[in-house]
C-alpha atoms as a PDB file:
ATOM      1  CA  UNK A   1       0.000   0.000   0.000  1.00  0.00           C
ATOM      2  CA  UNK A   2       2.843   2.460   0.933  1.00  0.00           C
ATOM      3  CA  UNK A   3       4.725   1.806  -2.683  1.00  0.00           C
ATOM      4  CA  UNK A   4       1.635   2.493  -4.879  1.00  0.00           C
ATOM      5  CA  UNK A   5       1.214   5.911  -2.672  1.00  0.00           C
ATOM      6  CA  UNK A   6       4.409   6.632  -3.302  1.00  0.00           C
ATOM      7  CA  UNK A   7       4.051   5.896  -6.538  1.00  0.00           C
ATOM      8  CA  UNK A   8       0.829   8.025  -7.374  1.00  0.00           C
ATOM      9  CA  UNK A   9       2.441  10.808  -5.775  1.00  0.00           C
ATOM     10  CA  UNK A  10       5.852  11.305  -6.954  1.00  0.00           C
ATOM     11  CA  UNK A  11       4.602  14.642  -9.180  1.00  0.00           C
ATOM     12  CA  UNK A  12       4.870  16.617  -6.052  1.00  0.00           C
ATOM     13  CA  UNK A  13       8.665  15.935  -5.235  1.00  0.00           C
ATOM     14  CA  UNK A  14      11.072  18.516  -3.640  1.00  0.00           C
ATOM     15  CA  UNK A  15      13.341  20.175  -5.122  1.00  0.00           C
ATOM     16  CA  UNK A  16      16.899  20.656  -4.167  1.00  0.00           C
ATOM     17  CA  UNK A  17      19.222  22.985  -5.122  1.00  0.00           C
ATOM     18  CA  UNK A  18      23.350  24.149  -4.197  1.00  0.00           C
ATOM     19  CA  UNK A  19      21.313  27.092  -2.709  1.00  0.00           C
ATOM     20  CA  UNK A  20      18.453  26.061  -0.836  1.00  0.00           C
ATOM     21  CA  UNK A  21      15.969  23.193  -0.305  1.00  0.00           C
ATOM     22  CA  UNK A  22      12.505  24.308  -1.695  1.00  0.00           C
ATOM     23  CA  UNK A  23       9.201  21.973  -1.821  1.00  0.00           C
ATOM     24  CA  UNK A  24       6.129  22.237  -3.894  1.00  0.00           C
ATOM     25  CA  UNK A  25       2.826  23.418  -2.453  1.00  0.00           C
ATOM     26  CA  UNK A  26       1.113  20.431  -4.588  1.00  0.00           C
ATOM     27  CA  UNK A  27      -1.548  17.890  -3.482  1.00  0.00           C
ATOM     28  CA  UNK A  28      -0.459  14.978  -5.991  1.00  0.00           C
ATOM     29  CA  UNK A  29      -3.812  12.673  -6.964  1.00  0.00           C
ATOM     30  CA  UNK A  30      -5.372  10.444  -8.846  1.00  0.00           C
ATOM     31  CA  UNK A  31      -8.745   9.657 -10.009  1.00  0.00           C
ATOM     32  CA  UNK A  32      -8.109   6.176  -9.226  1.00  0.00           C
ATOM     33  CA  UNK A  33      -6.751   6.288  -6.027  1.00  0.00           C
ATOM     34  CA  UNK A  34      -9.091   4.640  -3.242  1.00  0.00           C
ATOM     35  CA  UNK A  35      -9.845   5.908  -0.404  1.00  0.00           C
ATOM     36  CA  UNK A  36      -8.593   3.931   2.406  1.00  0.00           C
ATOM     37  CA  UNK A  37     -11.171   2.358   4.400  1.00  0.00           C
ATOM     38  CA  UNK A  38      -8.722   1.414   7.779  1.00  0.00           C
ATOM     39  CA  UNK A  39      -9.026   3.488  10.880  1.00  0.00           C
ATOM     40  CA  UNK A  40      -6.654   5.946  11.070  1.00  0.00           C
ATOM     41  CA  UNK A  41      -3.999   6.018  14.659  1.00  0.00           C
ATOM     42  CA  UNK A  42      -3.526   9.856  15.026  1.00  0.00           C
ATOM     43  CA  UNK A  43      -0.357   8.872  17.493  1.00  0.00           C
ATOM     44  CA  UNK A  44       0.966  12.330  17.203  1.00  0.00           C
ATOM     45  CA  UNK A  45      -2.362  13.237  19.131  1.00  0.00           C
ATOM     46  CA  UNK A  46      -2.230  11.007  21.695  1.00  0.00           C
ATOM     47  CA  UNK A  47      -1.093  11.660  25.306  1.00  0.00           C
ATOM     48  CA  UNK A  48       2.531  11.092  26.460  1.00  0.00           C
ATOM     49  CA  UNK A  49       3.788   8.240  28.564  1.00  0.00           C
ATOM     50  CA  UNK A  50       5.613   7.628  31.640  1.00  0.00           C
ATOM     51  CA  UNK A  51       8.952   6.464  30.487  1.00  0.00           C
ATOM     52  CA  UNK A  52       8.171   7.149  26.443  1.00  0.00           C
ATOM     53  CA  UNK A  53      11.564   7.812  24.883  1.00  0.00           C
ATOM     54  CA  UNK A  54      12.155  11.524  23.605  1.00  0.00           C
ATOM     55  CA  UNK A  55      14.702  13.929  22.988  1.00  0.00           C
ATOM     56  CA  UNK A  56      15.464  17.809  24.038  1.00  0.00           C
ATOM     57  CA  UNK A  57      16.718  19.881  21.656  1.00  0.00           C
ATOM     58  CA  UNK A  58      18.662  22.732  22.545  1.00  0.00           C
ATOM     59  CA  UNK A  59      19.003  25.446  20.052  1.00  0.00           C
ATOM     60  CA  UNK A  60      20.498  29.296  19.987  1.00  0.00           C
ATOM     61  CA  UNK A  61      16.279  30.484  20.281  1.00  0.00           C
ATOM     62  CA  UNK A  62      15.333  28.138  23.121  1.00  0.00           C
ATOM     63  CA  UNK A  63      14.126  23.929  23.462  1.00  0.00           C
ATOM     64  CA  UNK A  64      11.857  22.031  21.940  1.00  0.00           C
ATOM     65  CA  UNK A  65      11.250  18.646  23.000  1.00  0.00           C
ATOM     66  CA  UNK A  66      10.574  15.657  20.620  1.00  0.00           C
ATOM     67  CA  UNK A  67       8.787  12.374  20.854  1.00  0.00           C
ATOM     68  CA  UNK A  68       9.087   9.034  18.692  1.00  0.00           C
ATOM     69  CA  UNK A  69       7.007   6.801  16.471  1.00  0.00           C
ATOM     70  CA  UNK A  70       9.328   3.382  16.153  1.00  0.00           C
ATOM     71  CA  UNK A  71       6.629   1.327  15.448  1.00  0.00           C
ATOM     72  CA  UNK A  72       5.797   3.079  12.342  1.00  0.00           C
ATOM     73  CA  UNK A  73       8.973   4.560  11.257  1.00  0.00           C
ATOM     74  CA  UNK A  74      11.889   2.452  12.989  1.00  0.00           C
ATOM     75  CA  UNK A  75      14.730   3.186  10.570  1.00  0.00           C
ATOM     76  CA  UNK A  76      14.011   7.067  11.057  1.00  0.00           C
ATOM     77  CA  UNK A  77      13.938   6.673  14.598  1.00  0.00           C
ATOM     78  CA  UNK A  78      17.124   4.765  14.945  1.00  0.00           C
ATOM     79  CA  UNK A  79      18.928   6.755  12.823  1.00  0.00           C
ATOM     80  CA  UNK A  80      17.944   9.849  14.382  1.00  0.00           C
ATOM     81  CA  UNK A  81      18.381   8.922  18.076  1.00  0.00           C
ATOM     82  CA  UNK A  82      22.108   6.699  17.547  1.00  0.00           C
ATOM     83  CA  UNK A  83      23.083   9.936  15.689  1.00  0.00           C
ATOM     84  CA  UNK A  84      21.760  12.449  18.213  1.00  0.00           C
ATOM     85  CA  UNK A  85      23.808  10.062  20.745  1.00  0.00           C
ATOM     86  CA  UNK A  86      27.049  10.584  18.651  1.00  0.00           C
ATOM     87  CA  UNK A  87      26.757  13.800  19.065  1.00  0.00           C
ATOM     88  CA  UNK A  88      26.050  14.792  15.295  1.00  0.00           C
ATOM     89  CA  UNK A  89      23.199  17.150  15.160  1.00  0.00           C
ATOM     90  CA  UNK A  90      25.267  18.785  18.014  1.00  0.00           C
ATOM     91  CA  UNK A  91      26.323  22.514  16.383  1.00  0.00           C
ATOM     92  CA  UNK A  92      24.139  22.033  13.403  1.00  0.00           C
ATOM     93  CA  UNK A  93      22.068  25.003  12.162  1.00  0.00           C
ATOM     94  CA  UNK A  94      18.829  25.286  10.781  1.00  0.00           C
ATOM     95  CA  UNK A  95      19.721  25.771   7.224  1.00  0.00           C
ATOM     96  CA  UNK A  96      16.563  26.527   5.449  1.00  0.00           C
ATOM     97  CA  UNK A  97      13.086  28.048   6.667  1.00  0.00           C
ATOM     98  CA  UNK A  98      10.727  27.675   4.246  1.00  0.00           C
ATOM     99  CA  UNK A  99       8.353  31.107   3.845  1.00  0.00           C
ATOM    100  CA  UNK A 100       5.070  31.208   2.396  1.00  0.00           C
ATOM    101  CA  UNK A 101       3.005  34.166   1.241  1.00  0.00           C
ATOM    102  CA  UNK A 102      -0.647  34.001   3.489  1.00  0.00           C
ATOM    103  CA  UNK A 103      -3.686  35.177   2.625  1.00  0.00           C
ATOM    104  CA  UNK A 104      -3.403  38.766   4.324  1.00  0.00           C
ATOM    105  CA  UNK A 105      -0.501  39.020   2.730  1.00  0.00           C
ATOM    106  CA  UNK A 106       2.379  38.431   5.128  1.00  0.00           C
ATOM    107  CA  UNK A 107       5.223  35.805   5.047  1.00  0.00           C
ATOM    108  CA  UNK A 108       5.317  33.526   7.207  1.00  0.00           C
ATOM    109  CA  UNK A 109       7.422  29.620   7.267  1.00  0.00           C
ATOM    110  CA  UNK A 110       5.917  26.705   7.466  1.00  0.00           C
ATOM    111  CA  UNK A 111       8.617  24.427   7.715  1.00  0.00           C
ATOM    112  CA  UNK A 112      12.148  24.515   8.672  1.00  0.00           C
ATOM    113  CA  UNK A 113      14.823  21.953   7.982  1.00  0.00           C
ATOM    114  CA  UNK A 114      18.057  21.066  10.046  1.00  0.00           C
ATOM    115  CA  UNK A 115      20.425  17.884  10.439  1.00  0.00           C
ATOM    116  CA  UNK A 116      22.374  18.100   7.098  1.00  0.00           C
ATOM    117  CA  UNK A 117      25.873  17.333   6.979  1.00  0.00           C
ATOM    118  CA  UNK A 118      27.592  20.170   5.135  1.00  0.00           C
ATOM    119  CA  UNK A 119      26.268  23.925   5.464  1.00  0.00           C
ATOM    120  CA  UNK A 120      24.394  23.913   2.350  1.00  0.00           C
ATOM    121  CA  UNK A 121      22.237  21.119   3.215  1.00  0.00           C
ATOM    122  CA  UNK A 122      22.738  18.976   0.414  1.00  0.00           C
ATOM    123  CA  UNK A 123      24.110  15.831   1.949  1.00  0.00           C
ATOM    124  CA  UNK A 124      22.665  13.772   5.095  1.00  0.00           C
ATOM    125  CA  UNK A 125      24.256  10.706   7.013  1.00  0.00           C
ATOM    126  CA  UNK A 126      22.785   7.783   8.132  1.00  0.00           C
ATOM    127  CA  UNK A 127      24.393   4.518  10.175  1.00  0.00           C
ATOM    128  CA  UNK A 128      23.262   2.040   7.709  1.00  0.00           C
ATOM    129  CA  UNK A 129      26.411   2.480   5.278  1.00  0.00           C
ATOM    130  CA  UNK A 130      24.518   3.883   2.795  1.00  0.00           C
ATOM    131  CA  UNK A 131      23.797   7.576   1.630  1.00  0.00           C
ATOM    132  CA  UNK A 132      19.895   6.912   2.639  1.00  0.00           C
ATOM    133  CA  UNK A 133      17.158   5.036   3.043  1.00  0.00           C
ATOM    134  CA  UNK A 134      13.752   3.980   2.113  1.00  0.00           C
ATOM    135  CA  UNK A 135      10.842   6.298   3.444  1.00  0.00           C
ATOM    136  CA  UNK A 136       8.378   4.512   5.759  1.00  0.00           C
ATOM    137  CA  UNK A 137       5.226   6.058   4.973  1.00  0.00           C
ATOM    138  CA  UNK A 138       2.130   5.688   7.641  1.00  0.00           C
ATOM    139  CA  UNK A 139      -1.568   6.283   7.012  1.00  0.00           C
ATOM    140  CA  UNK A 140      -1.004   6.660  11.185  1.00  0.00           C
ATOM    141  CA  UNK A 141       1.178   9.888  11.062  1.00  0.00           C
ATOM    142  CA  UNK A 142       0.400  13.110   9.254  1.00  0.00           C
ATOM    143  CA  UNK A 143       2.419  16.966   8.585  1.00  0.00           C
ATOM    144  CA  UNK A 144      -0.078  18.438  11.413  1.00  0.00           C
ATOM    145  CA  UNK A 145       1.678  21.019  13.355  1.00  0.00           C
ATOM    146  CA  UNK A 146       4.869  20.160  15.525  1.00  0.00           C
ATOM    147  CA  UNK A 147       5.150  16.618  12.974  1.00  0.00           C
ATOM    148  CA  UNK A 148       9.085  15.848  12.135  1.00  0.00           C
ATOM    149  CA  UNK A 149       9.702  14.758   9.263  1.00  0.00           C
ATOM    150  CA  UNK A 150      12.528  12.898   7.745  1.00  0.00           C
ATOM    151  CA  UNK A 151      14.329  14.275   4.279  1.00  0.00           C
ATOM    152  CA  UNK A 152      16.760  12.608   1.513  1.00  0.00           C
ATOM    153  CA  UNK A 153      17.534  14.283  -1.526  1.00  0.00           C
ATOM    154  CA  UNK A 154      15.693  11.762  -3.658  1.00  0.00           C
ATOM    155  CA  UNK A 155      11.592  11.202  -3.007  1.00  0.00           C
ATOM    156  CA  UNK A 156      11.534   7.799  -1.416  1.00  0.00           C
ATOM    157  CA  UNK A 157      14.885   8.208  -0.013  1.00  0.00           C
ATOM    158  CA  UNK A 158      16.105   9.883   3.653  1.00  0.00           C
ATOM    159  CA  UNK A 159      19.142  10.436   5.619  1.00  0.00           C
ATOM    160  CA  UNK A 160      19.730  12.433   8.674  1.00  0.00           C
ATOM    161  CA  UNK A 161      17.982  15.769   7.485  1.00  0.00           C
ATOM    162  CA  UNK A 162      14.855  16.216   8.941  1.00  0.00           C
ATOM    163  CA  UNK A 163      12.108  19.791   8.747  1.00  0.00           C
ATOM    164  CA  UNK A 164       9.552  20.336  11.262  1.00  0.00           C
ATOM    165  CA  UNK A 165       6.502  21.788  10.262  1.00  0.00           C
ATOM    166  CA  UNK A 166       4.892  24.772  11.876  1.00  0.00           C
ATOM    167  CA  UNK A 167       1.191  26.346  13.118  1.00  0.00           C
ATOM    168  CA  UNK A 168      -0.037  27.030   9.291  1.00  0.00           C
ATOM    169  CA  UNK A 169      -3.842  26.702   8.705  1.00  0.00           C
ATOM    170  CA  UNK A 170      -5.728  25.057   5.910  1.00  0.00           C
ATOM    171  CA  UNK A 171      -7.416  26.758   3.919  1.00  0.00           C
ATOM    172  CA  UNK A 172     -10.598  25.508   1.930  1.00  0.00           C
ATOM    173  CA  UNK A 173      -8.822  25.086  -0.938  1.00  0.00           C
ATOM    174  CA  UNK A 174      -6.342  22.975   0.234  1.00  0.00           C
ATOM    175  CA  UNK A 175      -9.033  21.175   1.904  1.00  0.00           C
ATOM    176  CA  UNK A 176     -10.612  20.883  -1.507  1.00  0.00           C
ATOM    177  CA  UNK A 177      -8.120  19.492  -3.293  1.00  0.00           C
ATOM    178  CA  UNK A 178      -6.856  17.030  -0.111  1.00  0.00           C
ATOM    179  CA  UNK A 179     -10.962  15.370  -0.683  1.00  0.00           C
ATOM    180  CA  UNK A 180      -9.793  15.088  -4.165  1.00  0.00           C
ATOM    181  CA  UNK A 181      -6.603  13.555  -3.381  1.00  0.00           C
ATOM    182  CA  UNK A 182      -8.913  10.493  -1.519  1.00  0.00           C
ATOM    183  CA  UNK A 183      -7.335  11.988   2.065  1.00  0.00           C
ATOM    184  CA  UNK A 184      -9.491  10.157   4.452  1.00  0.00           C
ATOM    185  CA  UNK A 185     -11.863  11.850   5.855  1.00  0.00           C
ATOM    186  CA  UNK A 186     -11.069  11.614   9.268  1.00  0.00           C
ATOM    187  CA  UNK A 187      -7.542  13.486   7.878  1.00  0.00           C
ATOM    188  CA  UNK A 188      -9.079  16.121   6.320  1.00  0.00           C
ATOM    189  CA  UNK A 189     -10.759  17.042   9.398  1.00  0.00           C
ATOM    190  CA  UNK A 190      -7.433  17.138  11.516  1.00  0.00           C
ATOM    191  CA  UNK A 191      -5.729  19.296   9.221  1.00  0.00           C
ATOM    192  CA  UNK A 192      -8.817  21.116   9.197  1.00  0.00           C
ATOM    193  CA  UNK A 193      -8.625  21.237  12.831  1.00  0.00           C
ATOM    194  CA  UNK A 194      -4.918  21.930  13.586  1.00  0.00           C
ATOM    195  CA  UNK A 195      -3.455  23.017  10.630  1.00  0.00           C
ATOM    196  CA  UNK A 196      -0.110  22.115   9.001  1.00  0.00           C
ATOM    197  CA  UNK A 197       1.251  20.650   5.715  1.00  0.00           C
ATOM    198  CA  UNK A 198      -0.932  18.435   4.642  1.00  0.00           C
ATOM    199  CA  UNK A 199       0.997  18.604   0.658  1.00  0.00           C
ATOM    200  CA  UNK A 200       3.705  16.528   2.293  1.00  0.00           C
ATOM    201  CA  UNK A 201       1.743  13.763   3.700  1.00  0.00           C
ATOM    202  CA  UNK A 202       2.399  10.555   1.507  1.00  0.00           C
ATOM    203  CA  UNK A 203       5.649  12.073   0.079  1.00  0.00           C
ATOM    204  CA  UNK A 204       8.025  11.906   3.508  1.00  0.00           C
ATOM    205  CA  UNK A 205       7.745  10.128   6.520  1.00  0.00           C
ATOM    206  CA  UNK A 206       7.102  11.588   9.877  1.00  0.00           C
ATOM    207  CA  UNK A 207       8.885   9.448  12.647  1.00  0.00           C
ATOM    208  CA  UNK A 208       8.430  12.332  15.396  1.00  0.00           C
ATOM    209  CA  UNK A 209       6.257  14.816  17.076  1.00  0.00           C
ATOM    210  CA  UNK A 210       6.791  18.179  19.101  1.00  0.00           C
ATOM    211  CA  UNK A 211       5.122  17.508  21.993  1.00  0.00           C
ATOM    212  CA  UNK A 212       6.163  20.582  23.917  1.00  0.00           C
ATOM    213  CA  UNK A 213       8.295  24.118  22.888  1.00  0.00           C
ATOM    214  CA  UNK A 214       5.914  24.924  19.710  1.00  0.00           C
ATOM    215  CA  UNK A 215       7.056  28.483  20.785  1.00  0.00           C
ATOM    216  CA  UNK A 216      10.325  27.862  20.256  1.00  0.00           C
ATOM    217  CA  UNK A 217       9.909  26.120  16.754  1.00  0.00           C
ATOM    218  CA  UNK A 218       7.548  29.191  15.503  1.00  0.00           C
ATOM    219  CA  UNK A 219      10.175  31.443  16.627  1.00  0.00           C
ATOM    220  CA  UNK A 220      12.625  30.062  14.397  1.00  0.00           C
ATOM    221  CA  UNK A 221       9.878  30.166  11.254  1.00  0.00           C
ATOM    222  CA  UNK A 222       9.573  33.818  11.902  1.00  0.00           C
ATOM    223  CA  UNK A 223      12.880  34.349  11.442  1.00  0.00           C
ATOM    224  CA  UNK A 224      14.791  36.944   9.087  1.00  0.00           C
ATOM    225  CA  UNK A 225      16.047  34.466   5.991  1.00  0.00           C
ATOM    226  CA  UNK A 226      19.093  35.875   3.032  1.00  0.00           C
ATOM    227  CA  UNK A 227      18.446  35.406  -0.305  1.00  0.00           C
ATOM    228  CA  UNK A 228      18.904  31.437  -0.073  1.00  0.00           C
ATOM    229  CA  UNK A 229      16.280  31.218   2.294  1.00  0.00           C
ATOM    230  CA  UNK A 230      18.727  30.807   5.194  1.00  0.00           C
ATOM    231  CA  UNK A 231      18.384  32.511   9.131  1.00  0.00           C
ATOM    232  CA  UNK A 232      20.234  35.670   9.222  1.00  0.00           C
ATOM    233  CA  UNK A 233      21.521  35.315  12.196  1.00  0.00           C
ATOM    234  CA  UNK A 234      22.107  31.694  12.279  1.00  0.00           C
ATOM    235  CA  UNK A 235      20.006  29.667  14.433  1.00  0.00           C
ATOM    236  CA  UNK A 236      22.143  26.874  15.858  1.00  0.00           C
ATOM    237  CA  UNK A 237      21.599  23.233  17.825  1.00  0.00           C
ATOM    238  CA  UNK A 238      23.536  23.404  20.440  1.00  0.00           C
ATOM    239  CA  UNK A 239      22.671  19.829  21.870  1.00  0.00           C
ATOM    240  CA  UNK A 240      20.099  16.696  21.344  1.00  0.00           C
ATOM    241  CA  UNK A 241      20.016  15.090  23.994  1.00  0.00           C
ATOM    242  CA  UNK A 242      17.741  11.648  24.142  1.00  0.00           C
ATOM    243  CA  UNK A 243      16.299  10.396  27.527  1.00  0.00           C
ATOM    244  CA  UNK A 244      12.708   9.632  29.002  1.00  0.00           C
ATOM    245  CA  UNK A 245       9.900  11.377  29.466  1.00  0.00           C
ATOM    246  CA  UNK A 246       8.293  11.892  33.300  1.00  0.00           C
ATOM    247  CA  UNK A 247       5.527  13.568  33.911  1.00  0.00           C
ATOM    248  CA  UNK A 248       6.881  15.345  37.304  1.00  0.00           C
END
């Protein structure tokens, strides 16, 4: 089920460039493409756990703090967090925020990407001796707001690079053409609800969630970008650092 998504959706791919990393604002569909008819596991809604793995992230505008999906996305996960224990997204910066023109007028980001090996962002790292790896695309995890995403430079491919997407809302047209795309219902209602990206769903796999410091990542999408689409100052990770969650 995941490869024929893919598949029906590869006309909305990312671009990347030497200067920036840039994505589409497409809804890829077909005419054909059923509607699934399985419940959908919004896990990125549910409630945290006593003892749930997660990870702080400490970065030059404050912490965020991330939570894990291995059961849907384990290669993400374990790349991320044995990376983030080798002290590799340590010093990293942020090095693309993606803006978007809203409907008042104003730019705003809805998305910003980090974890790339070199300062352009053109090259990730994984620990499975190769450049990347397949996506692992669940009907269980979607781009609401706070969803972290892995990124490779090739659709249906990821490394270390990750973007996290941001408090954007929906608007009816989007919702329009996501009932086109066959998003199930239940989908269309969350991003309805929340907000986010839903034009990234079924393209690249979310294997974590922001579960707390939202402030923190929308204060880094409202900030000043050069020409390349880069922070001006930069906006640095000082530290991830993976432990447990407690809810005292």
């Amino acid at each position: 089920m995941v490869g024929e998504l893919l598949k029906r959706y590869v006309g909305c791919s990312a671009l990347l460039t030497a200067l920036s990393i840039s994505f589409t604002g497409c809804i890829g569909y077909s005419s054909s493409t059923e509607k699934s008819e399985d419940k959908v596991f919004f896990y990125q809604l549910e409630p945290m756990r006593e003892g749930e793995e997660i990870a702080a992230v400490s970065t030059s505008e404050g912490e965020f703090f991330l939570r894990f999906f291995p059961s849907e996305a384990p290669k993400a996960v374990s790349n991320f967090i044995t990376l983030a224990q080798e002290g590799f997204y340590d010093g990293k910066y942020i090095f693309s925020v993606q803006k978007n023109t809203e409907n008042d007028g104003t730019e705003a980001g809805s998305v910003f990407l980090a974890g790339a090996s070199n300062e352009s962002g053109s090259r990730g790292k994984t620990i499975f001796h190769a450049p990347s790896f397949r996506s692992e695309l669940s009907e269980n995890l979607w781009h609401l707001p706070g969803a972290v995403s892995a990124y490779g430079s090739n659709l249906g491919r990821v490394d270390s690079r990750f973007f996290i997407v941001g408090n954007r809302k929906v608007d009816d047209a989007t919702v329009e053409r996501m009932r086109k795309a066959n998003f199930p219902d239940e989908v269309v209602e969350k991003f309805k609800e929340y907000g986010g990206e839903p034009s990234y769903s079924r393209l690249y796999p979310v294997f974590a969630q922001v579960y707390d410091g939202m402030d923190v990542v929308e204060k880094i999408l409202k900030a000043e970008c050069d020409e390349k689409g880069s922070p001006s100052p930069e906006i640095v990770i000082y530290s991830v650092t993976i432990t447990y969650y407690h809810s005292e």
